[in-house]
PDB file of N, CA and C in Angstrom:
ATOM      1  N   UNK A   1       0.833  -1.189   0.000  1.00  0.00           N
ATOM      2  CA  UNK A   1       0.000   0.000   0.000  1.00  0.00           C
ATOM      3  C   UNK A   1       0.879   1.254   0.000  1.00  0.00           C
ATOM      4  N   UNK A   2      -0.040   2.327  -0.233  1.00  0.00           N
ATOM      5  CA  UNK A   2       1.100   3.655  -0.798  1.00  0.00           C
ATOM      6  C   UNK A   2       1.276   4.156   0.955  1.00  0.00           C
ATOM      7  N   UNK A   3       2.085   5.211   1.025  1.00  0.00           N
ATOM      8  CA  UNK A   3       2.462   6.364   2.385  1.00  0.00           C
ATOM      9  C   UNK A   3       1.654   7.544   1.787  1.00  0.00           C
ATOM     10  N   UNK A   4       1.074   8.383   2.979  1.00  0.00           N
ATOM     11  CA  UNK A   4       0.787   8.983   2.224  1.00  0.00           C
ATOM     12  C   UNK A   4       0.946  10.147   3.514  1.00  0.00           C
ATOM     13  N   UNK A   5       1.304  11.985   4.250  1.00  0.00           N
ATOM     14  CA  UNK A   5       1.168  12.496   4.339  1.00  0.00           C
ATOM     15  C   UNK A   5       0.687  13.652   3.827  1.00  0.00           C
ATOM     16  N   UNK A   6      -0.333  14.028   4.827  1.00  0.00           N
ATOM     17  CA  UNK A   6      -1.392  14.872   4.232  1.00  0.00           C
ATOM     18  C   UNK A   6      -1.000  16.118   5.273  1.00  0.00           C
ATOM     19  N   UNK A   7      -0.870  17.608   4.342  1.00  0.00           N
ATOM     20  CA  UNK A   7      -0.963  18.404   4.965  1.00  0.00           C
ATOM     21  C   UNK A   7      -1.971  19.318   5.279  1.00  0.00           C
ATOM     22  N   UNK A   8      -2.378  20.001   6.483  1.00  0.00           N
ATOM     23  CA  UNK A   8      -4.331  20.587   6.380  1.00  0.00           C
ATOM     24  C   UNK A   8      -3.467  22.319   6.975  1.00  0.00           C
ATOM     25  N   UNK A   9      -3.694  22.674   5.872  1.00  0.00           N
ATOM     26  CA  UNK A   9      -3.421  24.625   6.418  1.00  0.00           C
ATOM     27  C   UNK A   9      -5.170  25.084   6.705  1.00  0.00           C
ATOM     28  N   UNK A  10      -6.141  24.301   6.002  1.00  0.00           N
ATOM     29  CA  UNK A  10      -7.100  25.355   6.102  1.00  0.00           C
ATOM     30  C   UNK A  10      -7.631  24.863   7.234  1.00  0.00           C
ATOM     31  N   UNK A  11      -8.760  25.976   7.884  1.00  0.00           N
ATOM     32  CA  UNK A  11      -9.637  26.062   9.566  1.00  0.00           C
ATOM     33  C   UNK A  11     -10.492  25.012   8.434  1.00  0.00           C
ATOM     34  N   UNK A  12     -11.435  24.349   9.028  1.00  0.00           N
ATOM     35  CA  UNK A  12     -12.243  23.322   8.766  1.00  0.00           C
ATOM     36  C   UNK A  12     -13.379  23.809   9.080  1.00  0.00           C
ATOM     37  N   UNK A  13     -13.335  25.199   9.809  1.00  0.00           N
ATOM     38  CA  UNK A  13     -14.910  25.900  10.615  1.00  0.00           C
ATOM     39  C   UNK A  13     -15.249  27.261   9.780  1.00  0.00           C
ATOM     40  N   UNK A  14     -13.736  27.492   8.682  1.00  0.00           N
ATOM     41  CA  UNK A  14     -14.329  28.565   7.875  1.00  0.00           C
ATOM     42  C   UNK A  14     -14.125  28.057   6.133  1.00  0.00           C
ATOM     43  N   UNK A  15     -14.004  26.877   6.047  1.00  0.00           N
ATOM     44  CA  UNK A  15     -13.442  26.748   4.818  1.00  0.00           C
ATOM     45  C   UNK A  15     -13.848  25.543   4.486  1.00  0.00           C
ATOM     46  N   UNK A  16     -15.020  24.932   3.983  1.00  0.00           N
ATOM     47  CA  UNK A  16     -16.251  23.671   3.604  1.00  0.00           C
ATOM     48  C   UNK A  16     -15.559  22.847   2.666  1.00  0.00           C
ATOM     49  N   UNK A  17     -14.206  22.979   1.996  1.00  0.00           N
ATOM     50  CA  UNK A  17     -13.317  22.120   1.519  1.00  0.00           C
ATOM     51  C   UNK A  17     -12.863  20.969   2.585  1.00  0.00           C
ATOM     52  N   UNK A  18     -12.335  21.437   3.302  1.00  0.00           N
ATOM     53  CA  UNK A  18     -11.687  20.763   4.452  1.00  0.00           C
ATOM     54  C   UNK A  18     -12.500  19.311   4.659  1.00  0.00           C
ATOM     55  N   UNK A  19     -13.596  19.362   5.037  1.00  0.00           N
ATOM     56  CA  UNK A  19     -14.891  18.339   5.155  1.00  0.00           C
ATOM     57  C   UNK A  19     -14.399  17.363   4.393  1.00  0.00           C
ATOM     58  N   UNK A  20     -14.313  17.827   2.670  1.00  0.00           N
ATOM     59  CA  UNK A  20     -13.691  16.475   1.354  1.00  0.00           C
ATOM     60  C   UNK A  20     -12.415  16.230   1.690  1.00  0.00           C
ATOM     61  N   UNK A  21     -11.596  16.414   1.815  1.00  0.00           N
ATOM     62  CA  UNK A  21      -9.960  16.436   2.298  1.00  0.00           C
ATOM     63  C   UNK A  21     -10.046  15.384   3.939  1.00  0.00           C
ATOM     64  N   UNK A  22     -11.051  15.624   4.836  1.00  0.00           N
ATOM     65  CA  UNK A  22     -11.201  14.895   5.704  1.00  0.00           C
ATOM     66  C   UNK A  22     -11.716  13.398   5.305  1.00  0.00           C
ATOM     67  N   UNK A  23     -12.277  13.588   4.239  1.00  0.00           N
ATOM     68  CA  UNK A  23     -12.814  12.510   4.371  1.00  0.00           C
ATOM     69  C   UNK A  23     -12.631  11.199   3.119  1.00  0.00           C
ATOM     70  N   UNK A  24     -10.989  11.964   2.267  1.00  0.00           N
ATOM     71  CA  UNK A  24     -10.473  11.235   1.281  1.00  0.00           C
ATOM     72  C   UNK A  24      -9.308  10.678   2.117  1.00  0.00           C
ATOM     73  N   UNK A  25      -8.808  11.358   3.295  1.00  0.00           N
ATOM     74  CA  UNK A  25      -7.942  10.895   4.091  1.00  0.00           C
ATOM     75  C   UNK A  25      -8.501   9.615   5.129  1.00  0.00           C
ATOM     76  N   UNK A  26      -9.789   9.834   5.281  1.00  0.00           N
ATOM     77  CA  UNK A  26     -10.413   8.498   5.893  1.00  0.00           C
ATOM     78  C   UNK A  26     -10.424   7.034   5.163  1.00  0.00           C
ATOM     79  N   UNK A  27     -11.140   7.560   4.116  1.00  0.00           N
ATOM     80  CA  UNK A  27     -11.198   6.430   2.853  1.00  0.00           C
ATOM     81  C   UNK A  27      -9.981   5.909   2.934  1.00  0.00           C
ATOM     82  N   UNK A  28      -8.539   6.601   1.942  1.00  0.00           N
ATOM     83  CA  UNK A  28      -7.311   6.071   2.155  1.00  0.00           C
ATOM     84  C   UNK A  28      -7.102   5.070   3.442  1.00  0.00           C
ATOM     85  N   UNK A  29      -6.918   5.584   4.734  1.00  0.00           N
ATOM     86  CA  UNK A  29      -6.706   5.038   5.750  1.00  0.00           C
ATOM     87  C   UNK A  29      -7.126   3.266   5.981  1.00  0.00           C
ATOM     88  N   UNK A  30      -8.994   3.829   5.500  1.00  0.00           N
ATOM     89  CA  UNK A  30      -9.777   2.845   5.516  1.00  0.00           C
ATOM     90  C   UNK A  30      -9.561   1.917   4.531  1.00  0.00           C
ATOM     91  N   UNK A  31      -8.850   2.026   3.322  1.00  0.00           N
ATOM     92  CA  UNK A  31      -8.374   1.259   2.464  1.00  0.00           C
ATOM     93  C   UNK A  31      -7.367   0.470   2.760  1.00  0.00           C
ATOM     94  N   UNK A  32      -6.302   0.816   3.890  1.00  0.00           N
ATOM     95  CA  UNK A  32      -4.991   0.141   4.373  1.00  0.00           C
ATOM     96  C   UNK A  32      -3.970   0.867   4.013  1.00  0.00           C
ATOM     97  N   UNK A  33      -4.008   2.270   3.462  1.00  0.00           N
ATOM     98  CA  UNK A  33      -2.755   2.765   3.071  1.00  0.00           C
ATOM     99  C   UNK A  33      -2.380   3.337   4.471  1.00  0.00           C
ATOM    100  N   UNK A  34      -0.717   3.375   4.569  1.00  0.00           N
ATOM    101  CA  UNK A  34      -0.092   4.178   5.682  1.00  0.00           C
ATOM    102  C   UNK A  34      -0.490   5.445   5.479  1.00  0.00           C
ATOM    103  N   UNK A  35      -1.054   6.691   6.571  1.00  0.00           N
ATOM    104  CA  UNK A  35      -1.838   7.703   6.166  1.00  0.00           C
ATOM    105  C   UNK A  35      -1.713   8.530   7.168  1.00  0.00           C
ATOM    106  N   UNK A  36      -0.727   9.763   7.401  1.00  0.00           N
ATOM    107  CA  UNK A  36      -0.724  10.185   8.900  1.00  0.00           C
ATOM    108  C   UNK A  36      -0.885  12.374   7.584  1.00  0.00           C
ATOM    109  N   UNK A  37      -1.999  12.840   8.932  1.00  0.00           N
ATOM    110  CA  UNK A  37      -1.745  14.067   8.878  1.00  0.00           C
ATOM    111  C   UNK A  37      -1.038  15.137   9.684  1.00  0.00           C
ATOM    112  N   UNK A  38      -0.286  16.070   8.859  1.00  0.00           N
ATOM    113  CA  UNK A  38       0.146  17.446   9.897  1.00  0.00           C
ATOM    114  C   UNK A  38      -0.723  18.359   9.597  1.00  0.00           C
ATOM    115  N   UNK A  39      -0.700  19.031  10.581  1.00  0.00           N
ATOM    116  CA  UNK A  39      -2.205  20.483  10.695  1.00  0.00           C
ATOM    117  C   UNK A  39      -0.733  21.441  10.712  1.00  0.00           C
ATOM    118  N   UNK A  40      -0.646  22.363   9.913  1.00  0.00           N
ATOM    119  CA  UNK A  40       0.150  23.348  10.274  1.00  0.00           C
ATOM    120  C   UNK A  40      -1.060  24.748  10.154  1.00  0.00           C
ATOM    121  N   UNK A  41      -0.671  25.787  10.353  1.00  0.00           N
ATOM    122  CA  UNK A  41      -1.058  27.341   9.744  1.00  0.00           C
ATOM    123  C   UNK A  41      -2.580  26.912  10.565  1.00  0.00           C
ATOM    124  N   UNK A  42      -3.569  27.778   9.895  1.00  0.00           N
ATOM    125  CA  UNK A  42      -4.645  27.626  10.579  1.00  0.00           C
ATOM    126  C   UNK A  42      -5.524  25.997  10.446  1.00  0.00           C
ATOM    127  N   UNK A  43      -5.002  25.291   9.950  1.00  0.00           N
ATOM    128  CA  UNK A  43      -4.980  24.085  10.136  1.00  0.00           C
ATOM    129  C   UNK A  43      -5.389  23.288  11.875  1.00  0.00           C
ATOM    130  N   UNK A  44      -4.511  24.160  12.745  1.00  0.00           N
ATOM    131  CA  UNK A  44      -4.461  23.643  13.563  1.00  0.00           C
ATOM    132  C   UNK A  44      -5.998  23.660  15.004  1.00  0.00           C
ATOM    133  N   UNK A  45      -6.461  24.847  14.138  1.00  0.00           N
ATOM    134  CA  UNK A  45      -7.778  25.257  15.296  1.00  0.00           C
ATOM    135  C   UNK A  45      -8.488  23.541  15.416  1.00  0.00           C
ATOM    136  N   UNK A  46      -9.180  22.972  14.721  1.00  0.00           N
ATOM    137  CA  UNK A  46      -9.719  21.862  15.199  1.00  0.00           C
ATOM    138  C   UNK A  46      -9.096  20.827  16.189  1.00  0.00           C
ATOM    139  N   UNK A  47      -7.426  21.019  16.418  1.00  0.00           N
ATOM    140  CA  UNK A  47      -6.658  20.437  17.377  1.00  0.00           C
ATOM    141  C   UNK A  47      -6.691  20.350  18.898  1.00  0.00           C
ATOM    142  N   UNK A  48      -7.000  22.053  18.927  1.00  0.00           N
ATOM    143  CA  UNK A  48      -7.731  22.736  20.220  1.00  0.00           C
ATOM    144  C   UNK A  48      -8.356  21.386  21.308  1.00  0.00           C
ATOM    145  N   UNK A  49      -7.920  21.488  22.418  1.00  0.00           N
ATOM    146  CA  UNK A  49      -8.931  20.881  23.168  1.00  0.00           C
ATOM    147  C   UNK A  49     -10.207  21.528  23.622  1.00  0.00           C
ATOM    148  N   UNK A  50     -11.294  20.346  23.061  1.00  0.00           N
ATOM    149  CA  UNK A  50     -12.848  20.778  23.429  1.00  0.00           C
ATOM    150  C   UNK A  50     -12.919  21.577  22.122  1.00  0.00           C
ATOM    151  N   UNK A  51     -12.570  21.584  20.646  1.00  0.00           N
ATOM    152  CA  UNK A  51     -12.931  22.137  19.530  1.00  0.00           C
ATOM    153  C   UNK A  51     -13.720  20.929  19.082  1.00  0.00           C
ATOM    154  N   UNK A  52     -14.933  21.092  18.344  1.00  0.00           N
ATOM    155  CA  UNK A  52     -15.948  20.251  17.879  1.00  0.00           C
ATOM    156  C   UNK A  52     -15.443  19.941  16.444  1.00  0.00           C
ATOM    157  N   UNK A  53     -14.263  19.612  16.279  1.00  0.00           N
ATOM    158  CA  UNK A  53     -14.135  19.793  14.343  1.00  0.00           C
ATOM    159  C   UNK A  53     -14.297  18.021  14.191  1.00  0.00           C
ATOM    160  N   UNK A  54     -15.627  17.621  13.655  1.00  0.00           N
ATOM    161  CA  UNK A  54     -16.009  16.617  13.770  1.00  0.00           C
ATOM    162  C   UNK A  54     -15.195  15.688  12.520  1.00  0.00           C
ATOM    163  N   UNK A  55     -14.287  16.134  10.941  1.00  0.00           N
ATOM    164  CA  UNK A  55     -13.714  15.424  10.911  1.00  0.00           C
ATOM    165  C   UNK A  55     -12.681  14.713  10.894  1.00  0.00           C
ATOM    166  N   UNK A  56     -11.917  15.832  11.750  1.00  0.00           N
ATOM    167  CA  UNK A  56     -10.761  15.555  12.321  1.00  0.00           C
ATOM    168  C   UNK A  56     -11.117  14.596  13.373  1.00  0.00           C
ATOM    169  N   UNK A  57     -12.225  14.818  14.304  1.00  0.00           N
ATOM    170  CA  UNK A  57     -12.290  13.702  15.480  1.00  0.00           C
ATOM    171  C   UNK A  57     -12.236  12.107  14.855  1.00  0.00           C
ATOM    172  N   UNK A  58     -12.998  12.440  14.112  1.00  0.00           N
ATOM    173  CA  UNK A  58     -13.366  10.823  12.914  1.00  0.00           C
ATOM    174  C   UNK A  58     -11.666  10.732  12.715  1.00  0.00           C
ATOM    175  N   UNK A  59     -11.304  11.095  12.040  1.00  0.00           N
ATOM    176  CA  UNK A  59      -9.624  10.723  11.883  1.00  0.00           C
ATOM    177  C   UNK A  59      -8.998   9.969  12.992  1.00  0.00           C
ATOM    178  N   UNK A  60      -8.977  11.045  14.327  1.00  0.00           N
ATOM    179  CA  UNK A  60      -8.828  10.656  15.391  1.00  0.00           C
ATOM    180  C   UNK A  60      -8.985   9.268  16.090  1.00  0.00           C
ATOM    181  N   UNK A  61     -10.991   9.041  15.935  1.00  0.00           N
ATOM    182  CA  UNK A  61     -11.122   7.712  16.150  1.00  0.00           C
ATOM    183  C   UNK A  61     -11.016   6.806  15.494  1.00  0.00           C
ATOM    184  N   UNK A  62     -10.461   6.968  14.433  1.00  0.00           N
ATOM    185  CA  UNK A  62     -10.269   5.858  13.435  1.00  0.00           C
ATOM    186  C   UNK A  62      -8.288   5.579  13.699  1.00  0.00           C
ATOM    187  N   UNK A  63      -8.011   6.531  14.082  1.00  0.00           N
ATOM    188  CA  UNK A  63      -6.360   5.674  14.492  1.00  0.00           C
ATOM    189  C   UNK A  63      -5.585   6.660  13.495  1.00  0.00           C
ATOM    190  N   UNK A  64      -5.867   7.045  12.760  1.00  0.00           N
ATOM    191  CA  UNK A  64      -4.869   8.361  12.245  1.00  0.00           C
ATOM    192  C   UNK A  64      -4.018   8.655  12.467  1.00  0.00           C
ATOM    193  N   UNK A  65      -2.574   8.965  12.414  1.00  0.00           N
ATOM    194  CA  UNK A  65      -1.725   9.802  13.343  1.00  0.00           C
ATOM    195  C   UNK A  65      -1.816  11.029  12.508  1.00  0.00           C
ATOM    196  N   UNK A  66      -2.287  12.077  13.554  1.00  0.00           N
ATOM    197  CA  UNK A  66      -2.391  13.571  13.456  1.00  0.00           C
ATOM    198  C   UNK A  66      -1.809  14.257  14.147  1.00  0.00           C
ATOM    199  N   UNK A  67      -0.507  15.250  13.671  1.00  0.00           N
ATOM    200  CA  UNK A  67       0.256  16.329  14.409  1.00  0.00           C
ATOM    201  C   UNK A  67       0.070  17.343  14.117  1.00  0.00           C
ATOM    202  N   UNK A  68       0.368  18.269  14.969  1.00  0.00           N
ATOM    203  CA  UNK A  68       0.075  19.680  14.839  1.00  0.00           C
ATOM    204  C   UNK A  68       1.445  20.553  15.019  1.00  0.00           C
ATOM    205  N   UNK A  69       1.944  21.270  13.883  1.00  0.00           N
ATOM    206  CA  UNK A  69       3.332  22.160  13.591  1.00  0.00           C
ATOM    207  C   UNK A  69       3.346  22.817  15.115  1.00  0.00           C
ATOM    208  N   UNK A  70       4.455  22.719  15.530  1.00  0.00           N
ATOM    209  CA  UNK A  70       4.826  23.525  16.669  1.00  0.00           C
ATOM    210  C   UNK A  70       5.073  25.142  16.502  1.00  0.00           C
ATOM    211  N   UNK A  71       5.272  25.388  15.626  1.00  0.00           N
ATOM    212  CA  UNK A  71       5.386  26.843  14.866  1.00  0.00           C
ATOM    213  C   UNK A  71       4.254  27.797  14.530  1.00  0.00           C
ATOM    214  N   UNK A  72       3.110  26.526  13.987  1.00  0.00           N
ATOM    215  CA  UNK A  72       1.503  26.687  13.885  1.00  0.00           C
ATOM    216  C   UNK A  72       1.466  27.235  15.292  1.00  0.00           C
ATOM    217  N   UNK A  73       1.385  26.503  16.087  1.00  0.00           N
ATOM    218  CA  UNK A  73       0.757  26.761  17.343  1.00  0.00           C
ATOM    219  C   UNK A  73       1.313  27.652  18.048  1.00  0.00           C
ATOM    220  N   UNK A  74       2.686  28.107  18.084  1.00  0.00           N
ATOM    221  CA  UNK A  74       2.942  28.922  18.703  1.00  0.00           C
ATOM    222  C   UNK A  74       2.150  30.360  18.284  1.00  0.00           C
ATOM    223  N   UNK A  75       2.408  30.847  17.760  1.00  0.00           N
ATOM    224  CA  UNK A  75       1.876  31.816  16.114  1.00  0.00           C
ATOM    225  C   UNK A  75       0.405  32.039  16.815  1.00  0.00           C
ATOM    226  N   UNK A  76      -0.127  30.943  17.509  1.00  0.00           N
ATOM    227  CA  UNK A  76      -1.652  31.397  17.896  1.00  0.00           C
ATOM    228  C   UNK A  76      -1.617  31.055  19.565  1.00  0.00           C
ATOM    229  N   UNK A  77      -0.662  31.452  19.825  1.00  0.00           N
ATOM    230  CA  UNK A  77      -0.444  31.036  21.323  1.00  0.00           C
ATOM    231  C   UNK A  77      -0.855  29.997  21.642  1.00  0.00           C
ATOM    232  N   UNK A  78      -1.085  28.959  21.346  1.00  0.00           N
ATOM    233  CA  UNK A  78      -1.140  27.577  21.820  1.00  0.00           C
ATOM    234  C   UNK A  78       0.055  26.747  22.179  1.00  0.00           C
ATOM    235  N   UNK A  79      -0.144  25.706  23.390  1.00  0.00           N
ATOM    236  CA  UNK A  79       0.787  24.789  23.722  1.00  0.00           C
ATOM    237  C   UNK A  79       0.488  23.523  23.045  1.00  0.00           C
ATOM    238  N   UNK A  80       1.552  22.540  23.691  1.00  0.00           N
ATOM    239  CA  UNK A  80       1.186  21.018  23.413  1.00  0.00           C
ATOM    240  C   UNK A  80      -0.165  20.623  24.133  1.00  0.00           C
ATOM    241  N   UNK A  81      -0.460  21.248  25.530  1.00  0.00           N
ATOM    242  CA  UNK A  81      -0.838  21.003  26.530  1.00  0.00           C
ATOM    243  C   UNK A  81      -2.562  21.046  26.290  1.00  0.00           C
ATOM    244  N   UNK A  82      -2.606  22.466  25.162  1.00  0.00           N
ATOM    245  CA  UNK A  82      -4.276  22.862  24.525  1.00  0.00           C
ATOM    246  C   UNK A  82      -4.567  21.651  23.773  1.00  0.00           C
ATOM    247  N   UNK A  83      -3.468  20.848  22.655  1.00  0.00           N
ATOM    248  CA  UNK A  83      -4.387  19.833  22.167  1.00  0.00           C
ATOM    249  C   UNK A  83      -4.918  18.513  22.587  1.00  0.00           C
ATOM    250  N   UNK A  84      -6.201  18.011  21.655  1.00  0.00           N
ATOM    251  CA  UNK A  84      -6.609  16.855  22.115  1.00  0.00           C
ATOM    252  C   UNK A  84      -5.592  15.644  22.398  1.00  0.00           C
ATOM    253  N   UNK A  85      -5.930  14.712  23.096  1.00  0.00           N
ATOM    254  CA  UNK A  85      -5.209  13.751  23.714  1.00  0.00           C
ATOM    255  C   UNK A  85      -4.444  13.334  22.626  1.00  0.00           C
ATOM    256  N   UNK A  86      -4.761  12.635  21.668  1.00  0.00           N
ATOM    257  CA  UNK A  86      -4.207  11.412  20.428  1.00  0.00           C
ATOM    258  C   UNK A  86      -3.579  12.663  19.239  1.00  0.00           C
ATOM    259  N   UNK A  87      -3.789  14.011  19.667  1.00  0.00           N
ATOM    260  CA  UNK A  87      -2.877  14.710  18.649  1.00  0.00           C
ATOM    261  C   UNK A  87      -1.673  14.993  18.953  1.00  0.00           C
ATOM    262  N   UNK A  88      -0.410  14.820  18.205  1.00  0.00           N
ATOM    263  CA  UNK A  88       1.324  14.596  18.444  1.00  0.00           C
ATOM    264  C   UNK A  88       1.423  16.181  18.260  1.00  0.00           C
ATOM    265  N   UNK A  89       2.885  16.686  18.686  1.00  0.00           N
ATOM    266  CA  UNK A  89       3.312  18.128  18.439  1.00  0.00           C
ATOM    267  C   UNK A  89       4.828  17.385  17.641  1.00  0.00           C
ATOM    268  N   UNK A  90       4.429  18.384  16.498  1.00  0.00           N
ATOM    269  CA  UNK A  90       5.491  17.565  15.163  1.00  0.00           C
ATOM    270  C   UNK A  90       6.660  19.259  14.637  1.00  0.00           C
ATOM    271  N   UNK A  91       7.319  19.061  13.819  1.00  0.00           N
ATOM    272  CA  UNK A  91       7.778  20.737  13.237  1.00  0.00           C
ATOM    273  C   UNK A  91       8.314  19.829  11.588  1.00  0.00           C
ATOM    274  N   UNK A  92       8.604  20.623  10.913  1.00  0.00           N
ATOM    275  CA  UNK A  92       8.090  20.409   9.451  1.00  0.00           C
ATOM    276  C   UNK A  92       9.521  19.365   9.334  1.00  0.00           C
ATOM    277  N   UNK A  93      10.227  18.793   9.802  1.00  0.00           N
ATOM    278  CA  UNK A  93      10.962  17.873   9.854  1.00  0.00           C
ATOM    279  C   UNK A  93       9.972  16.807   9.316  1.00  0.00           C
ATOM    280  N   UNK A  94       8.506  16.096   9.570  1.00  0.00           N
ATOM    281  CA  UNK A  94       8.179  15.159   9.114  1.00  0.00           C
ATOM    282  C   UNK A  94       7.805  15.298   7.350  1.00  0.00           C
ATOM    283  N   UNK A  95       7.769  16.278   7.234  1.00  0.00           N
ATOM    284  CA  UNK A  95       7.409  16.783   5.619  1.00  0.00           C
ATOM    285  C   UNK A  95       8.714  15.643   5.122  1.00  0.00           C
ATOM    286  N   UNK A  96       9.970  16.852   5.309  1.00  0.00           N
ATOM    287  CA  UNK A  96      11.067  16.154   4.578  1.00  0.00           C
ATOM    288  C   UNK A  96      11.495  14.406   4.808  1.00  0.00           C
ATOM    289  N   UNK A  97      11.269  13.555   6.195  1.00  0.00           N
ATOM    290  CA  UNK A  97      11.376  12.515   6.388  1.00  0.00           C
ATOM    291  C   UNK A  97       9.858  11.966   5.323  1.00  0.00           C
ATOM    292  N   UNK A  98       9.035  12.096   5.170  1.00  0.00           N
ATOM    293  CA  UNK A  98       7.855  11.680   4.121  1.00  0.00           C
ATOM    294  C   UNK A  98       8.201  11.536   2.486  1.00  0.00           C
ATOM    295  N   UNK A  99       9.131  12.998   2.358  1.00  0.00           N
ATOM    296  CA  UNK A  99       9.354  12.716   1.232  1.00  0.00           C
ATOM    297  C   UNK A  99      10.878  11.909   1.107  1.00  0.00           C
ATOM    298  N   UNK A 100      11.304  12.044   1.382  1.00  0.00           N
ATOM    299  CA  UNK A 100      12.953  11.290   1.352  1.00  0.00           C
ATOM    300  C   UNK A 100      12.371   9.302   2.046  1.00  0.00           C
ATOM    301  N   UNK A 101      11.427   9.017   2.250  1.00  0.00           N
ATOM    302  CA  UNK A 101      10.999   7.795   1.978  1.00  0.00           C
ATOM    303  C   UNK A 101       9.750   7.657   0.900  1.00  0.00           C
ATOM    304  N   UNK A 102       9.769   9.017   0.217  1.00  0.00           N
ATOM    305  CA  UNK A 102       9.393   8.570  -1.077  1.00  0.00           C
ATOM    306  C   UNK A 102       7.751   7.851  -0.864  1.00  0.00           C
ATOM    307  N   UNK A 103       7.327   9.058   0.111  1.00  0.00           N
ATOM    308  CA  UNK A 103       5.537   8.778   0.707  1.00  0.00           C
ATOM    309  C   UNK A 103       5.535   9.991  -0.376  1.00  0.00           C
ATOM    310  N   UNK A 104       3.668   9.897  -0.441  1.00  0.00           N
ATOM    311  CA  UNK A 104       3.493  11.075  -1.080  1.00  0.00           C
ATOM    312  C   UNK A 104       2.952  12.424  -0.316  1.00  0.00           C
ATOM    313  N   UNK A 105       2.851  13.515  -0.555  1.00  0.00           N
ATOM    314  CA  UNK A 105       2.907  14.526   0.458  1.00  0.00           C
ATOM    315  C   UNK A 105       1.886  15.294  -0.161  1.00  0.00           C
ATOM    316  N   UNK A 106       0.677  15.510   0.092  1.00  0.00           N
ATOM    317  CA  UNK A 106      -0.518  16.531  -0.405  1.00  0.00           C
ATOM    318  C   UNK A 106      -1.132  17.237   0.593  1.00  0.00           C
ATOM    319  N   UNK A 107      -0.588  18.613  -0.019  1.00  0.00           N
ATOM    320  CA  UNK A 107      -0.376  19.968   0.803  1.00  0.00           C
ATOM    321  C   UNK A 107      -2.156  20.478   0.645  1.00  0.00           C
ATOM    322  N   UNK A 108      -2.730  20.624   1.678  1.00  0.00           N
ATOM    323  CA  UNK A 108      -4.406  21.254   1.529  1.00  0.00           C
ATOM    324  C   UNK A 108      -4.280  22.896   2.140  1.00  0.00           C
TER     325      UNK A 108
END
């Protein structure tokens, strides 16, 4: 099966794309491909603890690995500490390890 990192810049609460992008990353997953997202830029608001971004949670409960840019978050005063439990604090180091194993990398 393919690798695949997915990157999410857009808020998911102002931008009704996000929703399809959530939910081609499920499919994949649900297909068996290796499938992990980073939230960088405003990406990261649904990360928030106690944010309702319902399909990021679906990601979530489905086993996803989802990180959130440490750079993102600073930028909006957030810690590690604000996000939900099962979300990682990552910095764009996993971009380049994704592509240098030759995963594919689709920037949203």
């Amino acid at each position: 099966m393919s690798k695949y990192l997915f990157i999410q810049s857009q808020d998911p609460f102002t931008e009704q794309r996000t929703r399809h992008q959530f939910e081609l990353i499920g499919q994949l997953h649900d297909a068996g491909h290796d499938v992990s997202v980073l939230l960088v830029q405003n990406g990261v608001t649904p990360a928030r603890r106690g944010a309702l971004g319902e399909g990021l949670d679906r990601l979530l409960d489905g086993g996803v690995p989802v990180y959130a840019d440490a750079f993102s978050l600073a930028q909006r005063e957030l810690e590690e500490d604000d996000l939900k439990d099962r979300v990682g604090l990552s910095d764009l180091h996993i971009i380049i390890d994704a592509m240098l194993a030759r995963g594919k990398v689709i920037w949203h």
